[in-house]
Protein backbone atom coordinates (compact mmCIF):
# COMPACT_ATOMS: atom_id res chain seq x y z
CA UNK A 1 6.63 13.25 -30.95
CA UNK A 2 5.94 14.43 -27.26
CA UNK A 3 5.43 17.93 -26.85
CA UNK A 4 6.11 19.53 -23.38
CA UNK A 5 5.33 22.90 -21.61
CA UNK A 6 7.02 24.11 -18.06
CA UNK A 7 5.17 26.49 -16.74
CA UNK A 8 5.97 28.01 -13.18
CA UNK A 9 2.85 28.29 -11.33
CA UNK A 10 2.35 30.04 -7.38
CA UNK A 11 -0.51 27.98 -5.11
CA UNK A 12 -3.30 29.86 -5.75
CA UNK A 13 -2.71 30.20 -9.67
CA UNK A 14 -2.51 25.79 -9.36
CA UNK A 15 -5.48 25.91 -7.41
CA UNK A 16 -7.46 27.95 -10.15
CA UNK A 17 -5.93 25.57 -13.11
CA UNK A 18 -7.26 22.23 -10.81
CA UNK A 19 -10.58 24.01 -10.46
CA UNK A 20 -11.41 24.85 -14.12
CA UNK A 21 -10.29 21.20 -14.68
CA UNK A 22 -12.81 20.06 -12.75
CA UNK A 23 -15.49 22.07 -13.70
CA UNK A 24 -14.48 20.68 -17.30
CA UNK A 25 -14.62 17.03 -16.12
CA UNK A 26 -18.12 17.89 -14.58
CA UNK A 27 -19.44 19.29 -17.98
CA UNK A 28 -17.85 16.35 -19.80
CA UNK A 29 -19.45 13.78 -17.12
CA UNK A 30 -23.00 15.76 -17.03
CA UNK A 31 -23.15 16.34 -20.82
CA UNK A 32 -26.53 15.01 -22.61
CA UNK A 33 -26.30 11.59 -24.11
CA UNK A 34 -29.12 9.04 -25.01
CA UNK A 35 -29.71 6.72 -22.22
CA UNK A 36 -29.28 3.67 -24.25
CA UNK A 37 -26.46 5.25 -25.86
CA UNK A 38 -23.30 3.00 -26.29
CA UNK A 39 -20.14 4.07 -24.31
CA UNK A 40 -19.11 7.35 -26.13
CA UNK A 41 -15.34 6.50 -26.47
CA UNK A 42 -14.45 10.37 -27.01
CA UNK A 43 -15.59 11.48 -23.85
CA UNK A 44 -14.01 8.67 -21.83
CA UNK A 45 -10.59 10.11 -23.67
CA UNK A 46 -11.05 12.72 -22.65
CA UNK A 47 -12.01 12.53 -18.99
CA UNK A 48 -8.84 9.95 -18.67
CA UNK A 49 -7.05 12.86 -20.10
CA UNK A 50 -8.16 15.75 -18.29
CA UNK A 51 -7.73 13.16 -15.28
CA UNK A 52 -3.99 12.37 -16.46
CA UNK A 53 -3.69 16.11 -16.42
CA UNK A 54 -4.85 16.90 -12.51
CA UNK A 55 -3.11 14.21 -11.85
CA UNK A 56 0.52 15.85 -13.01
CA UNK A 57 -0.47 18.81 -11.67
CA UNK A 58 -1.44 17.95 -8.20
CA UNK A 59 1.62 15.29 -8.21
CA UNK A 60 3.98 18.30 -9.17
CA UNK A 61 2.48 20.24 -6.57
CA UNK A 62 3.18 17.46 -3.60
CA UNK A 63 6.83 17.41 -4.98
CA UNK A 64 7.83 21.24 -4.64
CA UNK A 65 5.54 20.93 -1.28
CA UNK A 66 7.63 18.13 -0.43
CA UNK A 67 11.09 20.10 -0.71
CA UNK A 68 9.96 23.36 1.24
């Protein structure tokens, strides 16, 4: 089962939602692991997803853009 969520957003409250994402992907990216470490399969969910995310956002964003 998919849940969804509209949400009606102006510019600059989009802008703030892309920038916490990205501060999020930074701390996910940065986070500690053991050099040697194998690939932590977690993280790279989640980056994909917080990547998936931005991407529906900023693609959202060039549609209304588009129609203006």
């Amino acid at each position: 089962m998919v849940d969804s969520l509209t949400v009606a957003l102006t510019k600059q409250q989009r802008d703030l939602v892309l920038q916490g994402l990205r501060y999020i992907r930074s701390s996910r990216r940065l986070a500690f692991r053991e050099p040697l470490a194998p690939p932590d399969a977690e993280r790279e969910d989640e980056l994909r997803e917080i990547a998936f995310l931005m991407g529906q956002i900023e693609g959202t964003a060039a549609k209304i853009e588009a129609r203006v």
